[in-house]
C-alpha atoms as a PDB file:
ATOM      1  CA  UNK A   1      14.411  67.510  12.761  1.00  0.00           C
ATOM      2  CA  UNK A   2      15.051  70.015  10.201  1.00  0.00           C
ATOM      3  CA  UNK A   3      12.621  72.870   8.623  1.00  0.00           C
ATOM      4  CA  UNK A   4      12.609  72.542   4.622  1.00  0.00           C
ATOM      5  CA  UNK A   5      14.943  75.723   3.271  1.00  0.00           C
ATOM      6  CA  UNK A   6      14.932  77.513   0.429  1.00  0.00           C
ATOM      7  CA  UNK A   7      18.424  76.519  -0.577  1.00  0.00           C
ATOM      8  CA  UNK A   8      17.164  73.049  -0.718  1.00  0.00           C
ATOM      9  CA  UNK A   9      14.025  74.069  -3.211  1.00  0.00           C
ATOM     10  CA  UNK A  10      16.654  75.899  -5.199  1.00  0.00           C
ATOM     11  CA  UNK A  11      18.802  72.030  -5.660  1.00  0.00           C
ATOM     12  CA  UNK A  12      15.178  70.909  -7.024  1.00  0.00           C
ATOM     13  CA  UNK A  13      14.028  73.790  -8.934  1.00  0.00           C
ATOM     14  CA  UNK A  14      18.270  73.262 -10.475  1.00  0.00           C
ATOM     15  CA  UNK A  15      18.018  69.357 -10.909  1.00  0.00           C
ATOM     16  CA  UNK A  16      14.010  69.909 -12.542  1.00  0.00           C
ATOM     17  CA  UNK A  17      15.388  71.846 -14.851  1.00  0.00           C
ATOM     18  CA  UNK A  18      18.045  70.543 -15.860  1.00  0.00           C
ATOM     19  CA  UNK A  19      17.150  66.589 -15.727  1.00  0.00           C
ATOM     20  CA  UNK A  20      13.466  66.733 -16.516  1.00  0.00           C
ATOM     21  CA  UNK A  21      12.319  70.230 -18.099  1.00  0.00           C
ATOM     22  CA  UNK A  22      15.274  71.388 -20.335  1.00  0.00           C
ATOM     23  CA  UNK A  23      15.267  74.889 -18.817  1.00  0.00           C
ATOM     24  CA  UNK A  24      11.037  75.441 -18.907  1.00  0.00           C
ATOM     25  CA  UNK A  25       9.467  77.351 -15.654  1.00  0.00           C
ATOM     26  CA  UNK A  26       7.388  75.921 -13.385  1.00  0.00           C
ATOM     27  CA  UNK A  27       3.873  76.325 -15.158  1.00  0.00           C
ATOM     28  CA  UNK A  28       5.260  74.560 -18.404  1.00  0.00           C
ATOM     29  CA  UNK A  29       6.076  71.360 -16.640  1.00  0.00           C
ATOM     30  CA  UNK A  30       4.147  70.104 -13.864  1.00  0.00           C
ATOM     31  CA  UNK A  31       0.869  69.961 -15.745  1.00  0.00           C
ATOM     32  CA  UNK A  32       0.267  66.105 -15.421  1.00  0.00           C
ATOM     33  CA  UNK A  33      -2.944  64.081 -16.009  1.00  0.00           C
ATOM     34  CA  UNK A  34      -5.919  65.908 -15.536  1.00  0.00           C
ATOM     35  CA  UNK A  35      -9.109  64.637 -13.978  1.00  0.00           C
ATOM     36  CA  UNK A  36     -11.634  66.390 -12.507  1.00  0.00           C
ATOM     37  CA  UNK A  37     -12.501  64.050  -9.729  1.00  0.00           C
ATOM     38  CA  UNK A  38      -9.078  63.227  -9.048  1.00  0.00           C
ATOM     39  CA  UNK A  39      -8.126  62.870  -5.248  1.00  0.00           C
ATOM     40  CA  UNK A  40      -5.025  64.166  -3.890  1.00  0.00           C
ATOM     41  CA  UNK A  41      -3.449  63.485  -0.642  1.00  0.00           C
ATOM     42  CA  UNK A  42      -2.396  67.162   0.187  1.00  0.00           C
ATOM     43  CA  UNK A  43      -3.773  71.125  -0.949  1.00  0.00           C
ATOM     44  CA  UNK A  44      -0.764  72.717  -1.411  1.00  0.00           C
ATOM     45  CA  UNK A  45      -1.795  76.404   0.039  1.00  0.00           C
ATOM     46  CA  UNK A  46       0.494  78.946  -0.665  1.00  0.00           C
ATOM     47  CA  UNK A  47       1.173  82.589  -2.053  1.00  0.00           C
ATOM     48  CA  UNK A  48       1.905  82.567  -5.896  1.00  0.00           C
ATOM     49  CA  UNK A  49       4.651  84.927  -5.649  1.00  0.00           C
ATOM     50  CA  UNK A  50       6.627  82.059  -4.397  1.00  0.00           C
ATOM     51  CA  UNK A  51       5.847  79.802  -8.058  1.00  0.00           C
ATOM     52  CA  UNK A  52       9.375  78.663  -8.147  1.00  0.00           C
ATOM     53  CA  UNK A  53       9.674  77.142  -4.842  1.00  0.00           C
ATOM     54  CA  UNK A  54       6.291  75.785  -5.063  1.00  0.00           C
ATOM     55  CA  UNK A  55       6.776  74.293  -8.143  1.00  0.00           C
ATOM     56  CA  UNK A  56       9.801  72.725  -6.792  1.00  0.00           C
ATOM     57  CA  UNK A  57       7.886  71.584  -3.190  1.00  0.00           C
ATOM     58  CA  UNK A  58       5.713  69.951  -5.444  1.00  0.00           C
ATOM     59  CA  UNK A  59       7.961  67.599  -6.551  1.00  0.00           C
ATOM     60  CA  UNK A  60       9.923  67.199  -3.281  1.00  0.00           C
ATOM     61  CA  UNK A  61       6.555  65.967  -1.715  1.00  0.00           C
ATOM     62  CA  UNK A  62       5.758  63.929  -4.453  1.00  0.00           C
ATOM     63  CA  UNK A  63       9.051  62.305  -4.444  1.00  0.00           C
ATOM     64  CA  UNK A  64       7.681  61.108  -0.980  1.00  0.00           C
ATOM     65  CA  UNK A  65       4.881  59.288  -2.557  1.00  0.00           C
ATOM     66  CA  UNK A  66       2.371  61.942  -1.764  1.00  0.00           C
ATOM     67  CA  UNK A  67      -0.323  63.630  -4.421  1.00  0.00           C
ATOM     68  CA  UNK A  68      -0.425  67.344  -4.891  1.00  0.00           C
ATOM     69  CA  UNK A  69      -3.160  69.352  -5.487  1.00  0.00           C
ATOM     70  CA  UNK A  70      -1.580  73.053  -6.797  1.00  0.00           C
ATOM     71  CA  UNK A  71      -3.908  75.191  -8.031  1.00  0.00           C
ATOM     72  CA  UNK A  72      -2.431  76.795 -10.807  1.00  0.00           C
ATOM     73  CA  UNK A  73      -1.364  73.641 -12.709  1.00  0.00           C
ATOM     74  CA  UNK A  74      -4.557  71.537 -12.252  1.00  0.00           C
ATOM     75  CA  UNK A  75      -6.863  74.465 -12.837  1.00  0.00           C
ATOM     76  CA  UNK A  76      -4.568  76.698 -14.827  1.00  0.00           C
ATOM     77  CA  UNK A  77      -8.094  78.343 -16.082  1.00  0.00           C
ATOM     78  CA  UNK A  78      -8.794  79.862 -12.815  1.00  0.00           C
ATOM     79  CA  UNK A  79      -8.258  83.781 -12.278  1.00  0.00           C
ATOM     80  CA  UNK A  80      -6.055  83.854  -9.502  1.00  0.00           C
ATOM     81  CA  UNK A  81      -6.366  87.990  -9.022  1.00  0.00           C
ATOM     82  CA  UNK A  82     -10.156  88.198  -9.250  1.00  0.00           C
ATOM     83  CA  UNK A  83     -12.105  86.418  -5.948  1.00  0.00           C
ATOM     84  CA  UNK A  84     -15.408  85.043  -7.259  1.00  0.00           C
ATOM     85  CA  UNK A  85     -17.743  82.985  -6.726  1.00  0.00           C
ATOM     86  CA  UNK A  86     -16.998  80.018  -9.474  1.00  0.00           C
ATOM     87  CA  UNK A  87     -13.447  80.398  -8.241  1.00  0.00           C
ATOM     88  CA  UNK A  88     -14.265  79.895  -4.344  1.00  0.00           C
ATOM     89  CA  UNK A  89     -16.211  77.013  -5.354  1.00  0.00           C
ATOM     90  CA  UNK A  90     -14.051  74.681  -7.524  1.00  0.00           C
ATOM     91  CA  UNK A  91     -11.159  75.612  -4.578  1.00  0.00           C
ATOM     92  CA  UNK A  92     -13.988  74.225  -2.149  1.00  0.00           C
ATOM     93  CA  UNK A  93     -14.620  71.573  -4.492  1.00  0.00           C
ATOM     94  CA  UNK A  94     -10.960  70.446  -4.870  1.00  0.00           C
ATOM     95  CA  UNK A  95     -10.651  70.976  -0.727  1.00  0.00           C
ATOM     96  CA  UNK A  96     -13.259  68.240  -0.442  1.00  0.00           C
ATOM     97  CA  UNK A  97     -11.089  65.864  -2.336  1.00  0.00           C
ATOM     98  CA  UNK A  98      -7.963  66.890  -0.722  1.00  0.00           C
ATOM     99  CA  UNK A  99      -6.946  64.434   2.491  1.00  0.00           C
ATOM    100  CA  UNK A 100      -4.842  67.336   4.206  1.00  0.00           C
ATOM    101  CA  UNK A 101      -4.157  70.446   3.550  1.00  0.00           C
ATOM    102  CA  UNK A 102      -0.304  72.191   3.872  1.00  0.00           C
ATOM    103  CA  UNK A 103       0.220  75.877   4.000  1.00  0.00           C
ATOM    104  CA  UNK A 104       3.358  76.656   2.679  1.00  0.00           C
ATOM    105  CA  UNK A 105       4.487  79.652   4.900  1.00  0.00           C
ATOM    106  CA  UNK A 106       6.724  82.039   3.568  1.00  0.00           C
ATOM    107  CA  UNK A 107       7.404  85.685   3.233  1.00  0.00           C
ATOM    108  CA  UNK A 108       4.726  86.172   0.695  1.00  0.00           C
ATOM    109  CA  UNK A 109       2.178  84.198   2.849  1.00  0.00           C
ATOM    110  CA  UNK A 110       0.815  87.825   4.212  1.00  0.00           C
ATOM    111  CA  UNK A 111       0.135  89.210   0.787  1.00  0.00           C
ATOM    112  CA  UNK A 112      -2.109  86.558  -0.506  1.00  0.00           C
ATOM    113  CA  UNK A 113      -5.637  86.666  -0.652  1.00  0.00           C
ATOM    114  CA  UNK A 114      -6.810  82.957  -0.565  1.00  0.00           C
ATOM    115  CA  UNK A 115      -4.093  80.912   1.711  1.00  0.00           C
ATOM    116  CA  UNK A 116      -5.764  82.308   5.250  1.00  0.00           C
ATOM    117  CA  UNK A 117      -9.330  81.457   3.255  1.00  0.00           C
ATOM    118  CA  UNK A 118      -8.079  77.913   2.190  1.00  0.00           C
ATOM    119  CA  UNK A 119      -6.485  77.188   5.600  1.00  0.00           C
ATOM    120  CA  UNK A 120     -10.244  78.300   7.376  1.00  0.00           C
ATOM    121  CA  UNK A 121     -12.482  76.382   5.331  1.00  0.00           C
ATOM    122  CA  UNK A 122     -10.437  73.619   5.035  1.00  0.00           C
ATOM    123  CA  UNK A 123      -9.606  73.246   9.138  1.00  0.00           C
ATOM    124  CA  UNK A 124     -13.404  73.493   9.477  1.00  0.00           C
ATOM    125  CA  UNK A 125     -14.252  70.735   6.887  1.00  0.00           C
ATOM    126  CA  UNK A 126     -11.540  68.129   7.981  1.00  0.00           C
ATOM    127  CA  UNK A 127      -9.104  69.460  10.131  1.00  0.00           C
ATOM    128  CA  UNK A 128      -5.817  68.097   8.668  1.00  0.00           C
ATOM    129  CA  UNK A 129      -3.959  71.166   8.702  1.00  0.00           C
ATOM    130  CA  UNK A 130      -0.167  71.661   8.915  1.00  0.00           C
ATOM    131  CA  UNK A 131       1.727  74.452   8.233  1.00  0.00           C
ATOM    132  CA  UNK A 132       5.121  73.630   5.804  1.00  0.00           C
ATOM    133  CA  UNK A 133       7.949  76.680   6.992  1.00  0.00           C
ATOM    134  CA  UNK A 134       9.849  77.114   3.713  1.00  0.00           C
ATOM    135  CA  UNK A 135      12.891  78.591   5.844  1.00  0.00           C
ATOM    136  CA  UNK A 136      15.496  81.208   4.509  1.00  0.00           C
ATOM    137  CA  UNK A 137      18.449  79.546   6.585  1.00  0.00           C
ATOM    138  CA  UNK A 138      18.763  75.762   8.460  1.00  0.00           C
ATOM    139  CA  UNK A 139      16.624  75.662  11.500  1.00  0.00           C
ATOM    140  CA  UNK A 140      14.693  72.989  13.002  1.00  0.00           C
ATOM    141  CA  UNK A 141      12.134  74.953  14.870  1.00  0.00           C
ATOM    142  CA  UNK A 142       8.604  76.766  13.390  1.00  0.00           C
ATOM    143  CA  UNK A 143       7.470  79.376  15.643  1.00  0.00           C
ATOM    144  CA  UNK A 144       3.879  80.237  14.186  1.00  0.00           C
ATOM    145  CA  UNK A 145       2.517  83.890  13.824  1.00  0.00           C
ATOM    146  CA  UNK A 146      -0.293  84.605  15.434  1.00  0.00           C
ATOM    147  CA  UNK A 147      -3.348  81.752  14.478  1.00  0.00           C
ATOM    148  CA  UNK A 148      -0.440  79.602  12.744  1.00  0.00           C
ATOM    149  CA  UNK A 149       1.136  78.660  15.785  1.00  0.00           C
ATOM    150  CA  UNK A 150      -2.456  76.316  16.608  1.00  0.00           C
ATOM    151  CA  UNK A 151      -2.031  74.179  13.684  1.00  0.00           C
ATOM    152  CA  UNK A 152       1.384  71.089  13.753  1.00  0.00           C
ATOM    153  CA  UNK A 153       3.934  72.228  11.238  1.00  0.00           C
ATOM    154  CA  UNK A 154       6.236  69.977   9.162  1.00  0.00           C
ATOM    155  CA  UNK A 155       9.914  69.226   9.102  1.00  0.00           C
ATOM    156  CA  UNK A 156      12.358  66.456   7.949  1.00  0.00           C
ATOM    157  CA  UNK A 157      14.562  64.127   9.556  1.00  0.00           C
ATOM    158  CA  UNK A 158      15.950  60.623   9.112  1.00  0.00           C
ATOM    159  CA  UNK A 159      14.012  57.721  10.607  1.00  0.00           C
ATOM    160  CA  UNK A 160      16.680  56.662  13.846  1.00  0.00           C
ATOM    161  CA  UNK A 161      19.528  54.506  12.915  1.00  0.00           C
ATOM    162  CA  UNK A 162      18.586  54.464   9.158  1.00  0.00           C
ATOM    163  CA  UNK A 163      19.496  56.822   6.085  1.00  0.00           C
ATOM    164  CA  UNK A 164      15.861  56.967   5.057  1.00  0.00           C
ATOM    165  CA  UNK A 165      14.677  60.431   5.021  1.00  0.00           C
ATOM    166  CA  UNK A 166      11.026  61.380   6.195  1.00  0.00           C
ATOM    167  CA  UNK A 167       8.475  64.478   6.427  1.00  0.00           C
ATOM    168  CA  UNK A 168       7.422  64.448   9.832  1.00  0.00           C
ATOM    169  CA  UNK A 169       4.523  66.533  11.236  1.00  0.00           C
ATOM    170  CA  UNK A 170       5.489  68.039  14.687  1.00  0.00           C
ATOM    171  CA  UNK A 171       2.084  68.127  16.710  1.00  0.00           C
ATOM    172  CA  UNK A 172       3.468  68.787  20.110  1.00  0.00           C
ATOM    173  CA  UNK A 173       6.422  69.471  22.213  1.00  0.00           C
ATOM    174  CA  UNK A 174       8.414  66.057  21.699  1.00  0.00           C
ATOM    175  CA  UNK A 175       5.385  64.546  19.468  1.00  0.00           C
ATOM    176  CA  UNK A 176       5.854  63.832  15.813  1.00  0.00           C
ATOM    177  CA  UNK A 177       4.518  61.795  13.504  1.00  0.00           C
ATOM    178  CA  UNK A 178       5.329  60.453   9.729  1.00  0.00           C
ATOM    179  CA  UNK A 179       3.554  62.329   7.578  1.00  0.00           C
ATOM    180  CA  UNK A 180       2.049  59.402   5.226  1.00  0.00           C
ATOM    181  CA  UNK A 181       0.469  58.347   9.122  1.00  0.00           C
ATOM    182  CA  UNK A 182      -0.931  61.777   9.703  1.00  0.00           C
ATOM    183  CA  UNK A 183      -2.205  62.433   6.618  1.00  0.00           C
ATOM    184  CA  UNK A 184      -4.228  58.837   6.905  1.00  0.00           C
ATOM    185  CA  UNK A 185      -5.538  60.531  10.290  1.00  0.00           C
ATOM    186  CA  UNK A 186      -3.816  57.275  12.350  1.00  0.00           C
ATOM    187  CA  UNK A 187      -3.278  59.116  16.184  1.00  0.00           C
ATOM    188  CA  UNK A 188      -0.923  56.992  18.260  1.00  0.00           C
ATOM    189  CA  UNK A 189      -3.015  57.996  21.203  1.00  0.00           C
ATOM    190  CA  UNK A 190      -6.197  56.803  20.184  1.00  0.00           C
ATOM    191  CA  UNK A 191      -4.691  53.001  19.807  1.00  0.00           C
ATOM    192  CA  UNK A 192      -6.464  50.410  22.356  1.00  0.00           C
END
């Protein structure tokens, strides 16, 4: 199992611009269909200092099948320096159609404001929480900081004896599961 690395985001954030967004940043191209009642599988938490990389996890999860709430593209509209009320509640609003949410930890994960909100209210809504290490160098270990530790965090790895690649939440020492699994709340344990 291996934590998802920066170098990595950089080959997406490369091929998207080359291949699909003839050289435009991150806001310009990942505005897609917009729906206010939309339902995504994951809220992609993270600090907005880290745009690039986001913009570029975005499409690595979605190239796994997986919907992506970010809120800067769906709800470019929203003030991201001022905290206030309307803003709290369409995040809470978008949280409630959100299946899971990821926080995307990184160096700039201190600095912002919302992600430890987000990660609260959402744990205390639904409870499908994992934390996504974007890792400066190849590693295939998370060590949490202080309340991140609690919460499964997410790597990648090949399913055995096959070249299919997977995201793979790592609950416990020695326990992971597919991500598509966890995020439809299936528990190996609780199977009769």
């Amino acid at each position: 199992m291996s934590l998802i690395t920066k170098d990595l985001l950089s080959r997406v954030t490369s091929y998207r611009k080359v291949n699909l967004s003839k050289g435009l940043g991150a806001p310009q191209i990942l505005n897609e269909s917009f729906s206010v009642d939309k339902e995504y599988d994951i809220f992609l938490s993270h600090s907005y200092l880290d745009k690039e990389e986001i913009a570029s996890l975005k499409i690595y999860l979605e190239d796994f099948g997986f919907t992506v709430y970010i809120d800067w593209i769906e709800d470019n509209q929203l003030n991201r320096n001022s905290v206030t009320k309307e803003t709290a509640e369409r995040i809470r609003y978008r949280m409630q159609n959100c299946k899971s949410l990821v926080y995307a930890f990184s160096r700039n994960s201190s600095l912002s404001k919302w992600m430890p909100w987000e990660l609260g209210y959402f744990d205390g809504i639904k409870g499908r929480v994992a934390v996504l290490p974007i890792s400066d160098y190849e590693s295939d270990s998370f060590n949490g900081t202080e309340y991140l530790g609690i919460y499964p965090y997410i790597t990648q790895n090949k399913i055995a004896n096959t070249d299919n690649l997977k995201l793979w939440v790592r609950e416990s020492v020695n326990k992971y599961i597919i991500m598509d699994s966890w995020i439809k709340g299936y528990n190996p344990s609780e199977r009769n």
